[in-house]
Protein backbone atom coordinates (compact mmCIF):
# COMPACT_ATOMS: atom_id res chain seq x y z
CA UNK A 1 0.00 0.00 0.00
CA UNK A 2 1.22 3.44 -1.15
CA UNK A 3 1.72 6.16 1.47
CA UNK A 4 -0.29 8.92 -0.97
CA UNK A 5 -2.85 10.76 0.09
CA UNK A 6 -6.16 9.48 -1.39
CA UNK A 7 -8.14 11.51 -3.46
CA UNK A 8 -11.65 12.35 -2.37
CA UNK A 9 -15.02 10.86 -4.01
CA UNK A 10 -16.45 13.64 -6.15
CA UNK A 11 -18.99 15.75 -4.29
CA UNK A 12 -17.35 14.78 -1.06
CA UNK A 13 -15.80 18.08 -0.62
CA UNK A 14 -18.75 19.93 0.13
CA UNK A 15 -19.97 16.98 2.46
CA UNK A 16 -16.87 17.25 4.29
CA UNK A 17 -16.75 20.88 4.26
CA UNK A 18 -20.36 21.41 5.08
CA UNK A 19 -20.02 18.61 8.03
CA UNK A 20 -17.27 20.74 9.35
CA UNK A 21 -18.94 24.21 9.23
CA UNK A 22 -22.02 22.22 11.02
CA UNK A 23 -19.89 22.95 14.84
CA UNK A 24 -19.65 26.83 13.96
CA UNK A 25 -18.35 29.36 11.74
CA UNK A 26 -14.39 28.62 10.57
CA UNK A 27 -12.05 30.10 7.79
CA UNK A 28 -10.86 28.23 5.27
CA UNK A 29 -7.24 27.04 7.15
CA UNK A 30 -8.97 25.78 9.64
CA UNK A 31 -11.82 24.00 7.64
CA UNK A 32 -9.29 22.25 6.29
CA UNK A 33 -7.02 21.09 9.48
CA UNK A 34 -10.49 20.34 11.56
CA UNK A 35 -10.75 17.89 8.37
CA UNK A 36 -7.16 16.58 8.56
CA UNK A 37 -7.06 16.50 12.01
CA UNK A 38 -11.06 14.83 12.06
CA UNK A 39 -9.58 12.20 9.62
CA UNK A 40 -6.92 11.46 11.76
CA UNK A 41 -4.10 12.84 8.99
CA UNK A 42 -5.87 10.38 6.29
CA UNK A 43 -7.33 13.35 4.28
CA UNK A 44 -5.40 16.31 3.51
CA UNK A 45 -7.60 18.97 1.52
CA UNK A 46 -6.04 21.56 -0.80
CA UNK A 47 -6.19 24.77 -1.23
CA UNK A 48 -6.69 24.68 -4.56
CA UNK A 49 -9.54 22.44 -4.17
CA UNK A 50 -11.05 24.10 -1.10
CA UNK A 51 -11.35 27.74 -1.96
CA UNK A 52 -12.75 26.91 -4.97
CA UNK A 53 -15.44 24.95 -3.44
CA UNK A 54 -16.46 27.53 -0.65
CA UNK A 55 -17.27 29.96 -3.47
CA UNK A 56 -19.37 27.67 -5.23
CA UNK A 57 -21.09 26.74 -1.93
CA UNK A 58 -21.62 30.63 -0.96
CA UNK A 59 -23.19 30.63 -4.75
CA UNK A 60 -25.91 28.01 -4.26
CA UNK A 61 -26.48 29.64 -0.95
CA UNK A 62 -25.05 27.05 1.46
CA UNK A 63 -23.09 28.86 3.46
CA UNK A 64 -23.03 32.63 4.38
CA UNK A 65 -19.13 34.49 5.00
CA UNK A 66 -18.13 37.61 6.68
CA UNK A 67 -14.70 39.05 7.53
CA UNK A 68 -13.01 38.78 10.90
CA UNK A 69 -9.45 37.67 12.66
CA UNK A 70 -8.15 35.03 12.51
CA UNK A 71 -6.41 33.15 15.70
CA UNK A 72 -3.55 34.61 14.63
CA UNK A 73 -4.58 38.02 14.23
CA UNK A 74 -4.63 38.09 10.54
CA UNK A 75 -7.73 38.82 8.33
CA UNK A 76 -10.30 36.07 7.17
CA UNK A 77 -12.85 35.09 5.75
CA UNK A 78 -14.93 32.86 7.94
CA UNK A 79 -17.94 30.82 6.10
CA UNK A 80 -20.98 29.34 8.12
CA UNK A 81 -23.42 27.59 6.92
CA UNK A 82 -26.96 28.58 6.21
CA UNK A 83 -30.78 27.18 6.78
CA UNK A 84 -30.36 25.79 3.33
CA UNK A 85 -26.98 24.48 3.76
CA UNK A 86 -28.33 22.31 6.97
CA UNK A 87 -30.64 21.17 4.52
CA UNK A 88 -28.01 19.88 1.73
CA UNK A 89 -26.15 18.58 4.77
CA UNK A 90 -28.82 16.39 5.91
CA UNK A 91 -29.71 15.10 2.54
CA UNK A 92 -26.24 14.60 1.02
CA UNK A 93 -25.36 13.13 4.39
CA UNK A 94 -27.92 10.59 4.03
CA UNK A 95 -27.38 9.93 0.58
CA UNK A 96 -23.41 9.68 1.11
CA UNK A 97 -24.30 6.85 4.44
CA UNK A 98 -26.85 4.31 1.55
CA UNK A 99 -23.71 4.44 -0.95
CA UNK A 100 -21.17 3.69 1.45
CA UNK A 101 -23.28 0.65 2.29
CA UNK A 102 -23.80 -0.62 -1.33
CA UNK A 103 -20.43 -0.15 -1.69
CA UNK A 104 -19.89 -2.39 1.24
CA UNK A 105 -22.80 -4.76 0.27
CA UNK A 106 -20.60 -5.48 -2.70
CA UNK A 107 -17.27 -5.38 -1.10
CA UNK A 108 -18.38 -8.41 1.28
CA UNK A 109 -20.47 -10.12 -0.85
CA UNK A 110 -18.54 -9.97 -4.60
């Protein structure tokens, strides 16, 4: 077994991201180490993957983001999710949990 990071599912991401943002508002750094660290170091999200998913997300009205400091004093952008994204959530959630056991089903039984 390679020691590469695995690639995530498509439409994952905003699962991930969405599950994250479900504890509280968070800027993007530390969306993605609550998912690294969540994962226990298994998934590492980039930045070039994650940025351009949060704007997508604030598009179709998911999440909500205003401007504030950062832990480290610095400016950010912190994203939260809205009535609509708690929605998605639920329902991609839920959607995610029946492939993941087909996928199993066929795993154990092929």
């Amino acid at each position: 077994m390679g020691t590469s990071t695995p690639e995530l599912l498509p439409g994952t991401l905003y699962l991930l991201v969405m599950r994250t943002l479900a504890a509280g508002p968070l800027h993007g750094y530390a969306i993605a180490k609550r998912i690294k660290e969540s994962s226990g170091a298994f998934l590492t999200v980039e930045e070039g993957s994650l940025y351009p998913a949060l704007n997508r997300m604030l598009v179709k009205g998911w999440l909500k983001s205003e401007w504030g400091l950062s832990e480290s004093n610095r400016k950010a952008r912190f994203y939260q999710l809205t009535a609509k994204g708690r929605k998605q959530l639920e329902q991609e959630d839920k959607e995610f949990r029946s492939m993941v056991r087909a996928i199993k089903l066929v795993l154990d039984n092929a």
